[in-house]
PDB file of N, CA and C in Angstrom:
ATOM      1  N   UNK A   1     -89.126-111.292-119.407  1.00  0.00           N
ATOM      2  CA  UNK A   1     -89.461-112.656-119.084  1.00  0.00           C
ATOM      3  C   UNK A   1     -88.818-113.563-120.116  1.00  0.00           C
ATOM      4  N   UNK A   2     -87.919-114.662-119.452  1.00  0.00           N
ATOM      5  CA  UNK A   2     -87.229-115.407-120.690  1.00  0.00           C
ATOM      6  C   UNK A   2     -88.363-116.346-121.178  1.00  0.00           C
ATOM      7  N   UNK A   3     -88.265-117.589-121.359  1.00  0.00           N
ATOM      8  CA  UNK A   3     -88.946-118.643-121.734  1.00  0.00           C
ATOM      9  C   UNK A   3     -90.016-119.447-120.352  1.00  0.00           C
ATOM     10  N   UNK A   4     -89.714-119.481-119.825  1.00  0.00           N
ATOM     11  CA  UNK A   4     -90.184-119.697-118.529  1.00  0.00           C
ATOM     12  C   UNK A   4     -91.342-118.628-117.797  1.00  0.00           C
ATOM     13  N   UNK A   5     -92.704-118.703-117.799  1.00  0.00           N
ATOM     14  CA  UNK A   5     -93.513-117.880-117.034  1.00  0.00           C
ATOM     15  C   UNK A   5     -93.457-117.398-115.203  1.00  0.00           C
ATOM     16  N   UNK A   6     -93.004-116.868-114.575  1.00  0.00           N
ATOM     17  CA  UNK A   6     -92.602-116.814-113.518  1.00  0.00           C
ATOM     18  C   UNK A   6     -93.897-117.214-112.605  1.00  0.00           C
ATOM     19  N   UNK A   7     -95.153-116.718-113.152  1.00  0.00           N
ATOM     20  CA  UNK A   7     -96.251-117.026-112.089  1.00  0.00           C
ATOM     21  C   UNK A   7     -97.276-117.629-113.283  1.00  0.00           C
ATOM     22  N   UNK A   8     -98.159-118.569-112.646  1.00  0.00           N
ATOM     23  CA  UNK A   8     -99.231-119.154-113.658  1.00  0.00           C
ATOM     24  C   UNK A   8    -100.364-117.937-113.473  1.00  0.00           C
ATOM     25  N   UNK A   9    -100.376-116.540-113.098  1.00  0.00           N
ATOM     26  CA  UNK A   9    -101.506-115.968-112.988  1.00  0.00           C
ATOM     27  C   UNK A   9    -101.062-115.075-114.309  1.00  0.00           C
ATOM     28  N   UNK A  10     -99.509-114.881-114.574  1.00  0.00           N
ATOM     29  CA  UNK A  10     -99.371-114.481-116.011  1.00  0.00           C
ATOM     30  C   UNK A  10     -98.590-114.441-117.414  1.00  0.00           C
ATOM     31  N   UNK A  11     -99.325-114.459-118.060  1.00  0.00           N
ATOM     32  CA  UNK A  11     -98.319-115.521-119.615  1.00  0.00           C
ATOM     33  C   UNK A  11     -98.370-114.480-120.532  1.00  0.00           C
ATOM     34  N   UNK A  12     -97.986-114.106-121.391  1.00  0.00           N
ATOM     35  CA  UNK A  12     -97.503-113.133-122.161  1.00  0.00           C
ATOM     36  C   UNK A  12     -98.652-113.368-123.244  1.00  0.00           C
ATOM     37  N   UNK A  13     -99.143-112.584-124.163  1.00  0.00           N
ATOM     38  CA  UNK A  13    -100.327-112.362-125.247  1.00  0.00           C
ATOM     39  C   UNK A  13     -99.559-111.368-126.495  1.00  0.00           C
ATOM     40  N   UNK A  14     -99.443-112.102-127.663  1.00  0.00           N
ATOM     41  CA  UNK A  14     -98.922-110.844-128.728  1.00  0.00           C
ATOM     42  C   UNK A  14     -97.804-110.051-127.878  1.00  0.00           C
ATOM     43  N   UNK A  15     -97.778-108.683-127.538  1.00  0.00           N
ATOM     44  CA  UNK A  15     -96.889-107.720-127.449  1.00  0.00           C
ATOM     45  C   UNK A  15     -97.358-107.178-125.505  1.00  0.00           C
ATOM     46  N   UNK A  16     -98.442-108.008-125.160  1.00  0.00           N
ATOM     47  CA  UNK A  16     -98.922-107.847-123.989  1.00  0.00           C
ATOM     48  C   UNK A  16     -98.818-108.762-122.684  1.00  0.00           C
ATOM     49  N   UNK A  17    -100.125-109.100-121.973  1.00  0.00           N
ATOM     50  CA  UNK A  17    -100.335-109.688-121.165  1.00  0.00           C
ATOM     51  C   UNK A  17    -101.384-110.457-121.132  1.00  0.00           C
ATOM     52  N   UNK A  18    -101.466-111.568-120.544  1.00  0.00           N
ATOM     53  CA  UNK A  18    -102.993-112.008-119.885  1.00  0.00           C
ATOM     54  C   UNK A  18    -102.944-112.082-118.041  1.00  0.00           C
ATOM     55  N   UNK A  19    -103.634-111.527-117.511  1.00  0.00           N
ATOM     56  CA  UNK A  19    -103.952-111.859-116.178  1.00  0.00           C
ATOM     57  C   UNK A  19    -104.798-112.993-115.298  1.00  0.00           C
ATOM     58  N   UNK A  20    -104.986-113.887-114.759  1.00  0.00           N
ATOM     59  CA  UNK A  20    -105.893-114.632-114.427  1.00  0.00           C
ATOM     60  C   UNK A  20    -106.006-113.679-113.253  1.00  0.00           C
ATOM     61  N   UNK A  21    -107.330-113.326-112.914  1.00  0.00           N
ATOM     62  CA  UNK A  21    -107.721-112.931-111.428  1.00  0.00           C
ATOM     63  C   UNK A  21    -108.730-113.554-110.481  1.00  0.00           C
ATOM     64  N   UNK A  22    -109.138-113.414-109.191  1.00  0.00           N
ATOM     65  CA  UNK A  22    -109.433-114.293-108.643  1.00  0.00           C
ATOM     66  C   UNK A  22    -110.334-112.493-107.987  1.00  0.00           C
ATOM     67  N   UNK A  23    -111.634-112.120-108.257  1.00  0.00           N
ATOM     68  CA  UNK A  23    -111.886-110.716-107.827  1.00  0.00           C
ATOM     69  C   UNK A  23    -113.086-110.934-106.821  1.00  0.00           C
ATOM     70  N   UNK A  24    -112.455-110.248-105.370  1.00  0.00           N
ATOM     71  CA  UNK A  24    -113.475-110.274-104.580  1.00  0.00           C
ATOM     72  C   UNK A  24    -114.008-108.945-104.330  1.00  0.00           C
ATOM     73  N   UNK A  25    -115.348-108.760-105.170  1.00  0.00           N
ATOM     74  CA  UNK A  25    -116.056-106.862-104.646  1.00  0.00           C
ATOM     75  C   UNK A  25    -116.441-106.718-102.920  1.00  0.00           C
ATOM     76  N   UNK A  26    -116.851-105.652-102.800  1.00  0.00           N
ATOM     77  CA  UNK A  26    -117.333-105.470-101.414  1.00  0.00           C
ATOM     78  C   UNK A  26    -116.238-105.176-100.681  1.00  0.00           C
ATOM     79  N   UNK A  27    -115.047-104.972-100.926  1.00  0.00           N
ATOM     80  CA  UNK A  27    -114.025-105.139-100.009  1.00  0.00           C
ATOM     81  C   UNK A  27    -114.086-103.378 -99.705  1.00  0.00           C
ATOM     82  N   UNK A  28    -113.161-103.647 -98.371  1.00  0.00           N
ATOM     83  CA  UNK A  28    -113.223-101.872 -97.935  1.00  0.00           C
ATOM     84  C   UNK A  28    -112.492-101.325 -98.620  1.00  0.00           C
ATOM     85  N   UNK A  29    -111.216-101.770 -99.296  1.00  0.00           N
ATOM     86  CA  UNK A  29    -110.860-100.651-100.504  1.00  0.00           C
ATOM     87  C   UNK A  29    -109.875-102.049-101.110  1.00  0.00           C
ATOM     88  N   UNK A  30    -109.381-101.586-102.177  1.00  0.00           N
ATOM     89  CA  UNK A  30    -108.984-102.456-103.768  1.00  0.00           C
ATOM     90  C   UNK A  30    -107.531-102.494-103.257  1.00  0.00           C
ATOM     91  N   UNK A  31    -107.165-103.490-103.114  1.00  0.00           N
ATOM     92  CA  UNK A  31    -105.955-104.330-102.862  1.00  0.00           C
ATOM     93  C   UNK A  31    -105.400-105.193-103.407  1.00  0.00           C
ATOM     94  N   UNK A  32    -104.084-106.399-103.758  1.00  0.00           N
ATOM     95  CA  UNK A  32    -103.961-107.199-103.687  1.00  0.00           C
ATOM     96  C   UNK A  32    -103.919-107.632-102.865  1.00  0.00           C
ATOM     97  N   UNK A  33    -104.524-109.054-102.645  1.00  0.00           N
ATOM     98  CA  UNK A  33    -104.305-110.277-101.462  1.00  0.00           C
ATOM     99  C   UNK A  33    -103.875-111.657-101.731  1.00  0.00           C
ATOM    100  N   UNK A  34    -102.742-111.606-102.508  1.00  0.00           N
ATOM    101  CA  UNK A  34    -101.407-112.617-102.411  1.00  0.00           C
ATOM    102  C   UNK A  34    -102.169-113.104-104.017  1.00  0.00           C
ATOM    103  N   UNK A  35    -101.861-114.725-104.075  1.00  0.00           N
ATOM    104  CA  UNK A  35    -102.414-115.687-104.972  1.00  0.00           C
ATOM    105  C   UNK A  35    -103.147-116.559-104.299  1.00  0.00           C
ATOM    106  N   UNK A  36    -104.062-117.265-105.512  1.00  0.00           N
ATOM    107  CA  UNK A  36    -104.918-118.189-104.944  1.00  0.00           C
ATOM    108  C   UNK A  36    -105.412-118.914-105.944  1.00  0.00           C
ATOM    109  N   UNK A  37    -105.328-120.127-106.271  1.00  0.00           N
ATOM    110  CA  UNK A  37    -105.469-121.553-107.415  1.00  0.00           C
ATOM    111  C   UNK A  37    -105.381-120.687-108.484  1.00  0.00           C
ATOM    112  N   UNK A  38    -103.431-120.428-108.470  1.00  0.00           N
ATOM    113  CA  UNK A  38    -103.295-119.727-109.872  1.00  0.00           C
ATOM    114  C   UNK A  38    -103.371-118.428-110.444  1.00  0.00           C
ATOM    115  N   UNK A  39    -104.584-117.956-109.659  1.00  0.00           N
ATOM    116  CA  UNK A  39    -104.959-116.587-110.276  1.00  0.00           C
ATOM    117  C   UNK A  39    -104.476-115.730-109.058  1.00  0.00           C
ATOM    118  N   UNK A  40    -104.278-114.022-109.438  1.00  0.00           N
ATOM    119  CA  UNK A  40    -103.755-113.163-108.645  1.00  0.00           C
ATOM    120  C   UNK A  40    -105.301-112.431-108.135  1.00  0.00           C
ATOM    121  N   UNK A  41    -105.294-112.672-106.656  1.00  0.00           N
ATOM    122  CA  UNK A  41    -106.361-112.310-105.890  1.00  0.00           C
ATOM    123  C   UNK A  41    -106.401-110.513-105.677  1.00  0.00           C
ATOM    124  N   UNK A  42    -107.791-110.060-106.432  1.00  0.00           N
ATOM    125  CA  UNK A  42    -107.755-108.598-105.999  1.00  0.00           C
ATOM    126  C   UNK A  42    -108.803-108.036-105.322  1.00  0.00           C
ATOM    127  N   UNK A  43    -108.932-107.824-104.308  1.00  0.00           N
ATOM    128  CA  UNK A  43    -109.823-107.033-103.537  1.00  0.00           C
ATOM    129  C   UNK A  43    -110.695-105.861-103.882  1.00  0.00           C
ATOM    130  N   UNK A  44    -111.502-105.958-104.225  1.00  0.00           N
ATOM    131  CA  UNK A  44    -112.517-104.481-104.989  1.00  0.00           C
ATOM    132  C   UNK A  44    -113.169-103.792-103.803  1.00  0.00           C
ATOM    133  N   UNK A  45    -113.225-102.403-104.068  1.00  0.00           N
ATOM    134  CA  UNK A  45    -114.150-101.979-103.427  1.00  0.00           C
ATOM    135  C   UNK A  45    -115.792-101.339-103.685  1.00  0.00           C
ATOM    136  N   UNK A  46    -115.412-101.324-105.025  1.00  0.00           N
ATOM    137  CA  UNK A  46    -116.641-101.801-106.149  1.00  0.00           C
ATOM    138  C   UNK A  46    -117.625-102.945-105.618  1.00  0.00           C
ATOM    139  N   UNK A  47    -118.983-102.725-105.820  1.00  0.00           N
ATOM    140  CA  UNK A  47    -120.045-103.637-105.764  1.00  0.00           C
ATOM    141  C   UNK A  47    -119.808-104.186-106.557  1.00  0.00           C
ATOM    142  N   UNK A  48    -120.662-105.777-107.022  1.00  0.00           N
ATOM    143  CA  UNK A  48    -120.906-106.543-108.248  1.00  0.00           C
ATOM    144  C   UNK A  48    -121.923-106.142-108.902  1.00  0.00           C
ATOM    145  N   UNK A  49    -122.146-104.987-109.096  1.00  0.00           N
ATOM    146  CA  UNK A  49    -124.023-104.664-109.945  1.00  0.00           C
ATOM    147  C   UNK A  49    -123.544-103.473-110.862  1.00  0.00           C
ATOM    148  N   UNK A  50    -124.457-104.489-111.665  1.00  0.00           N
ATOM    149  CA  UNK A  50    -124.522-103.400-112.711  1.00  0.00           C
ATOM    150  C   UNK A  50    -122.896-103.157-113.768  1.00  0.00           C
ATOM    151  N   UNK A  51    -121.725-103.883-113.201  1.00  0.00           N
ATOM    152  CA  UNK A  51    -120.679-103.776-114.164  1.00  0.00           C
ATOM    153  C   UNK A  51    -119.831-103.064-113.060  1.00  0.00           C
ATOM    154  N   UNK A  52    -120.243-102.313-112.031  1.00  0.00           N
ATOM    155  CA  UNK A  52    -119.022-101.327-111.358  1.00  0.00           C
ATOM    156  C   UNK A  52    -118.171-102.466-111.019  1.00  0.00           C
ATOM    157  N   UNK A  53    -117.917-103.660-110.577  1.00  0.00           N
ATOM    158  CA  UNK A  53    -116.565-104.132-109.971  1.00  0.00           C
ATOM    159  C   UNK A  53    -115.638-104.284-111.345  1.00  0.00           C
ATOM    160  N   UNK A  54    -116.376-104.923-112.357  1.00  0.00           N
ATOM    161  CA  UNK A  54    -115.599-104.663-113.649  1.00  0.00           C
ATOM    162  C   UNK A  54    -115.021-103.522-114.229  1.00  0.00           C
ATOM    163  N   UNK A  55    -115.583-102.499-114.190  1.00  0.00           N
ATOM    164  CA  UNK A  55    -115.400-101.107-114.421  1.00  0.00           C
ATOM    165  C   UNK A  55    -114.179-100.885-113.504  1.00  0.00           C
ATOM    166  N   UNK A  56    -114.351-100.598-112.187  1.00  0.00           N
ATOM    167  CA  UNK A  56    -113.601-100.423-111.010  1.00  0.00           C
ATOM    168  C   UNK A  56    -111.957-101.129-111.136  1.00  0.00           C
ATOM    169  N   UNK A  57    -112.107-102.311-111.702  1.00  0.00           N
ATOM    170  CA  UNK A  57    -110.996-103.198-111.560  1.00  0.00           C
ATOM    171  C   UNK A  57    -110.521-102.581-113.029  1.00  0.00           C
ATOM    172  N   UNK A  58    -111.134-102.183-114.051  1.00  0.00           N
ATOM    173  CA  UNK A  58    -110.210-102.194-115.226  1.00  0.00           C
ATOM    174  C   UNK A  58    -109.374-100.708-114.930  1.00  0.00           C
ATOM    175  N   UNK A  59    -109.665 -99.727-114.070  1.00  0.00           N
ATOM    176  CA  UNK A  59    -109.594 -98.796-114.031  1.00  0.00           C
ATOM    177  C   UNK A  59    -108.137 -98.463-112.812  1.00  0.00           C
ATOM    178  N   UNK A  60    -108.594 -99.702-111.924  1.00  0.00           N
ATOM    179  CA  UNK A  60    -107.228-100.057-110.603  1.00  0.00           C
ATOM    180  C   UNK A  60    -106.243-100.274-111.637  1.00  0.00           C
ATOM    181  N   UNK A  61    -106.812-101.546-112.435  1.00  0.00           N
ATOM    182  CA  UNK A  61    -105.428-102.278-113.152  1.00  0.00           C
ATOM    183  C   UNK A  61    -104.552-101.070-114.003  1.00  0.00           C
ATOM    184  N   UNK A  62    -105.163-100.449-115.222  1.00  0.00           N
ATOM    185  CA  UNK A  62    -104.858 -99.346-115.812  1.00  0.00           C
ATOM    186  C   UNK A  62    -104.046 -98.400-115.399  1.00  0.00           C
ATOM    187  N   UNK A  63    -104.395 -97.994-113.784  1.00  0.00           N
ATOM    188  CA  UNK A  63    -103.785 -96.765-113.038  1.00  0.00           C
ATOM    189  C   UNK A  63    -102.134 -98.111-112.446  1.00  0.00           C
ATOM    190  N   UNK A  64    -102.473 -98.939-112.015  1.00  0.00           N
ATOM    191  CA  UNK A  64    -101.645 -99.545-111.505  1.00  0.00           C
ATOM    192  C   UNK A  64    -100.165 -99.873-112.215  1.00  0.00           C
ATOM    193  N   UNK A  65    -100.981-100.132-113.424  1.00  0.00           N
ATOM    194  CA  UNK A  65     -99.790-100.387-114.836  1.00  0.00           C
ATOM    195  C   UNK A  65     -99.450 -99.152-115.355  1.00  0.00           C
ATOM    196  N   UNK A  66     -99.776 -98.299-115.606  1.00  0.00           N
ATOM    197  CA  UNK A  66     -99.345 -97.260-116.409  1.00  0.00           C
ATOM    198  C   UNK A  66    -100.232 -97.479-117.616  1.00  0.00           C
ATOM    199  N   UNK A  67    -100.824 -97.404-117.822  1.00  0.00           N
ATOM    200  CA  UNK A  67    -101.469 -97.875-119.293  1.00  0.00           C
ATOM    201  C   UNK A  67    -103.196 -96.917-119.028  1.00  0.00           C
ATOM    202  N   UNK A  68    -103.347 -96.616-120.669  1.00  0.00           N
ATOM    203  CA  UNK A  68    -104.931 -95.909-121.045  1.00  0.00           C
ATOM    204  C   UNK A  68    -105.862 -97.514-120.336  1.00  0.00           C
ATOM    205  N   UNK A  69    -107.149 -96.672-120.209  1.00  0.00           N
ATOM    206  CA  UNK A  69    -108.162 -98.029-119.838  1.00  0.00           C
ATOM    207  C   UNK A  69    -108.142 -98.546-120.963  1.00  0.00           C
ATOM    208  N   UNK A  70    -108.454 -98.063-121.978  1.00  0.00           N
ATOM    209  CA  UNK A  70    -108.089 -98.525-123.287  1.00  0.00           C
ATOM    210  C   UNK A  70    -107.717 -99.829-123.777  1.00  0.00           C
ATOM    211  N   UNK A  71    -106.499 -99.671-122.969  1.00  0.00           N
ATOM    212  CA  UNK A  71    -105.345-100.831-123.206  1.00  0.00           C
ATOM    213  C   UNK A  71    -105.482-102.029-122.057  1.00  0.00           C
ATOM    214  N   UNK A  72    -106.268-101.912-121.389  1.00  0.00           N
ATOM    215  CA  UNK A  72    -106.966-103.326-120.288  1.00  0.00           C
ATOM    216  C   UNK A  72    -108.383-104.202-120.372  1.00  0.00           C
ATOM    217  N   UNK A  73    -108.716-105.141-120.790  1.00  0.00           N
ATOM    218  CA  UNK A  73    -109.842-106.096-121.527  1.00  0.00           C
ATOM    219  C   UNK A  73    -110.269-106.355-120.629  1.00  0.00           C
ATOM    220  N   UNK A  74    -111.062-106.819-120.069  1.00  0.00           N
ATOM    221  CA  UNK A  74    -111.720-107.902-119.512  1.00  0.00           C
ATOM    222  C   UNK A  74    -112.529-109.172-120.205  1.00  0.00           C
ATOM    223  N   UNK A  75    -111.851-110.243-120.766  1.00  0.00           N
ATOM    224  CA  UNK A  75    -111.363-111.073-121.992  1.00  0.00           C
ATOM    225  C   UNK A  75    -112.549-112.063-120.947  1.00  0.00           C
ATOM    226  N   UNK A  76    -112.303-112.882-119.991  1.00  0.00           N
ATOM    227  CA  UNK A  76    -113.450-113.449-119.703  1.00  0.00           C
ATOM    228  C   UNK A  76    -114.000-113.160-118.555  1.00  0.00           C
ATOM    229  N   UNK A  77    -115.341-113.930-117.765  1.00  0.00           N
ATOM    230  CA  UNK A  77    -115.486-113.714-116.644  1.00  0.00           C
ATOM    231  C   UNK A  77    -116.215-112.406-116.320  1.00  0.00           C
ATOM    232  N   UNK A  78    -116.821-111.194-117.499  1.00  0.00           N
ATOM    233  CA  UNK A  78    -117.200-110.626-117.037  1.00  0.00           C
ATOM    234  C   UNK A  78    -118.403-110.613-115.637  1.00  0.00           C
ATOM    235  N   UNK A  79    -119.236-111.455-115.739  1.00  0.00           N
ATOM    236  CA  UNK A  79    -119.792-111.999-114.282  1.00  0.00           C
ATOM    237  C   UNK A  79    -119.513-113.104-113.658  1.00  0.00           C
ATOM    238  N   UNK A  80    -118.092-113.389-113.515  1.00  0.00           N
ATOM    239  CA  UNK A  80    -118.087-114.085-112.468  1.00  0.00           C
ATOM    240  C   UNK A  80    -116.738-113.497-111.937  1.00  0.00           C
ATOM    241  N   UNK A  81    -116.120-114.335-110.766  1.00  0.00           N
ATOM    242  CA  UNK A  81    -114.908-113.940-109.827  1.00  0.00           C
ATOM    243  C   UNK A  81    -113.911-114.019-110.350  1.00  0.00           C
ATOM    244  N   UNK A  82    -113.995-115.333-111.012  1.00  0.00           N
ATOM    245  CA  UNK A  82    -112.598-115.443-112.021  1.00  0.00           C
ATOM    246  C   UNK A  82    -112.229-114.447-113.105  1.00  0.00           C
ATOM    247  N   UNK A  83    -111.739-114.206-113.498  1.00  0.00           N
ATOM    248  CA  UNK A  83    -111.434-113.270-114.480  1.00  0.00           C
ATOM    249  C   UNK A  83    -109.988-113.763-115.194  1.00  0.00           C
ATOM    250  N   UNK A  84    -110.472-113.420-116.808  1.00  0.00           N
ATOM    251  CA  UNK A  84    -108.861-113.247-117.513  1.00  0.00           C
ATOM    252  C   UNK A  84    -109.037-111.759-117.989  1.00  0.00           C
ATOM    253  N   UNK A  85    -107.664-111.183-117.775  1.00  0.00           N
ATOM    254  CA  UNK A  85    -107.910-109.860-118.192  1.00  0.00           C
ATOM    255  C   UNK A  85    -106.204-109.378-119.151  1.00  0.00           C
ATOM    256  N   UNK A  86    -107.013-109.074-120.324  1.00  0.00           N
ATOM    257  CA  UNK A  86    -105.526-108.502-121.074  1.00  0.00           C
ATOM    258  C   UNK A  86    -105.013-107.176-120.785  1.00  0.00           C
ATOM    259  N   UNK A  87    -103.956-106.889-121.301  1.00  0.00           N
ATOM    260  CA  UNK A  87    -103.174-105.862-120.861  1.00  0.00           C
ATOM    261  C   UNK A  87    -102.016-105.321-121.800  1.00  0.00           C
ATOM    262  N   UNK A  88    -102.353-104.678-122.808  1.00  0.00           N
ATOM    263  CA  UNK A  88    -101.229-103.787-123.323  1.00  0.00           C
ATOM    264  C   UNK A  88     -99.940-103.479-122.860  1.00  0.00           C
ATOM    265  N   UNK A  89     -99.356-103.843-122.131  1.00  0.00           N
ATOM    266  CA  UNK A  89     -98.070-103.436-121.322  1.00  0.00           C
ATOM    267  C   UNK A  89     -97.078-104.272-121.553  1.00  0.00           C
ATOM    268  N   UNK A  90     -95.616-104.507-121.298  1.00  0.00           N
ATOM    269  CA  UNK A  90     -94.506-105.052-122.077  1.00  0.00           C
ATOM    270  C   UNK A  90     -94.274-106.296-121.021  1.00  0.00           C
ATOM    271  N   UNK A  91     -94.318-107.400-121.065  1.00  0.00           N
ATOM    272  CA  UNK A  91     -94.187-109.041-120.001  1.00  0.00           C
ATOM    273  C   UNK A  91     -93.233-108.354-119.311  1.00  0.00           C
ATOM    274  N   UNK A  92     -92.237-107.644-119.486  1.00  0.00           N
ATOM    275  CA  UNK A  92     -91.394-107.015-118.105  1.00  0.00           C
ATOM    276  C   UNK A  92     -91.867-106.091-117.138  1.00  0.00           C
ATOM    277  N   UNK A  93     -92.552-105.063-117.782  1.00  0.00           N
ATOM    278  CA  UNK A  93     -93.395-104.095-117.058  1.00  0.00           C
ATOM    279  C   UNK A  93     -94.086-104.864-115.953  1.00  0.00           C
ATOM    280  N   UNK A  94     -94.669-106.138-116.756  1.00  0.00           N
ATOM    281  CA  UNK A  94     -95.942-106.421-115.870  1.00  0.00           C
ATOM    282  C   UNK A  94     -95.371-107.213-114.899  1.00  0.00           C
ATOM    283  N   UNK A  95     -94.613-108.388-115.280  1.00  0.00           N
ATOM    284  CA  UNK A  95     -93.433-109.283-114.134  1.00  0.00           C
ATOM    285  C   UNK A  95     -92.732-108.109-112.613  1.00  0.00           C
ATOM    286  N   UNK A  96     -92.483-107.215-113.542  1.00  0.00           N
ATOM    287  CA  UNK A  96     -91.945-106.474-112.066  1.00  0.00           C
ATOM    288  C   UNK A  96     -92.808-105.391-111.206  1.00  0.00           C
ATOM    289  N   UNK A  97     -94.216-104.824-112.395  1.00  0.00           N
ATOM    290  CA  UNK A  97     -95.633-104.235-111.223  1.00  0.00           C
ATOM    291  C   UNK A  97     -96.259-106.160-110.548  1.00  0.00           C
ATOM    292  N   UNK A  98     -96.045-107.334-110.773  1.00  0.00           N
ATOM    293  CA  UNK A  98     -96.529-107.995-110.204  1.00  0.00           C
ATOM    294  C   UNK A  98     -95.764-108.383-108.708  1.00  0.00           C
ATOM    295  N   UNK A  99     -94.301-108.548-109.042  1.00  0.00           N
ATOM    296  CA  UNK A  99     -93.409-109.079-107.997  1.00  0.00           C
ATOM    297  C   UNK A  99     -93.967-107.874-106.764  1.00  0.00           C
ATOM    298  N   UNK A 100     -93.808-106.432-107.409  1.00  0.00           N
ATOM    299  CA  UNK A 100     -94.232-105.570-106.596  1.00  0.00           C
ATOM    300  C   UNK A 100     -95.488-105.460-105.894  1.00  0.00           C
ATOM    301  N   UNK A 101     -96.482-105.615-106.625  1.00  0.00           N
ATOM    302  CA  UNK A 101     -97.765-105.459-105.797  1.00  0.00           C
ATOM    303  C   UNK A 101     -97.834-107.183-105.219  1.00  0.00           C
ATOM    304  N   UNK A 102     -97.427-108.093-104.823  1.00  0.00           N
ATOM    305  CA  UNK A 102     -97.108-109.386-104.102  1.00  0.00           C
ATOM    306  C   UNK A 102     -96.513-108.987-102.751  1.00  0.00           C
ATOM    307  N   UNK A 103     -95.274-108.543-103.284  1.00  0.00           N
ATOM    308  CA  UNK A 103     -94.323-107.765-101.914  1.00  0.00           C
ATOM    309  C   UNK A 103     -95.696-107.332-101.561  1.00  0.00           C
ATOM    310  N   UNK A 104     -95.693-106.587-101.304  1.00  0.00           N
ATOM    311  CA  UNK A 104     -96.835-105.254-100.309  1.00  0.00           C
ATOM    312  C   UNK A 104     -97.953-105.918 -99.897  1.00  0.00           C
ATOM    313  N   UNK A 105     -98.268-106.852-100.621  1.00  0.00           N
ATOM    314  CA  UNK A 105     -99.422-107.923 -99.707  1.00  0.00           C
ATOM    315  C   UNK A 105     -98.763-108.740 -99.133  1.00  0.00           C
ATOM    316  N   UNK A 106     -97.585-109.044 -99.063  1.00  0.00           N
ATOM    317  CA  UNK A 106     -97.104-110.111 -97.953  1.00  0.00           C
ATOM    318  C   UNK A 106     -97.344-109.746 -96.898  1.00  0.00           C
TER     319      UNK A 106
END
């Protein structure tokens, strides 16, 4: 990523990422579903109780990126929809798993 952020859902952190997400649980299984005011919309299939959609989503994102759970935050928003979520992974890694998982929800 040069100087320029390609999407406002993500801006580079230290040696990582930040994500804005937009997380809807209940869904029949964990998807992306495009963008939406900014943030990258993800479909859970995780309930909201008790922490599983949080859990669930750090665990999609993790497998999705290549990265330990370890290395994925959930920085704000733990109860609510919005979410910022960090990410250990290199602003290129993540620019081209994003362009990609966009494609496939078009």
């Amino acid at each position: 990523m040069a100087n320029a952020e390609p999407l406002p859902c993500l801006s580079t952190r230290g040696g990582g990422v930040l994500l804005q997400l937009s997380v809807m649980p209940n869904a029949k299984r964990t998807e992306v579903d495009g963008l939406h005011d900014g943030a990258l919309r993800v479909r859970l299939a995780a309930p909201p109780i008790d922490g599983r959609a949080n859990d669930a989503l750090v665990a999609w994102l993790a497998k999705s990126l290549g990265v330990p759970r370890r290395d994925v935050e959930v920085l704000r928003g733990e109860s609510s929809r919005r979410k910022q979520v960090a990410v250990a992974v290199s602003p290129e890694a993540a620019a081209r798993w994003l362009a990609e998982v966009l494609a496939a929800s078009a």
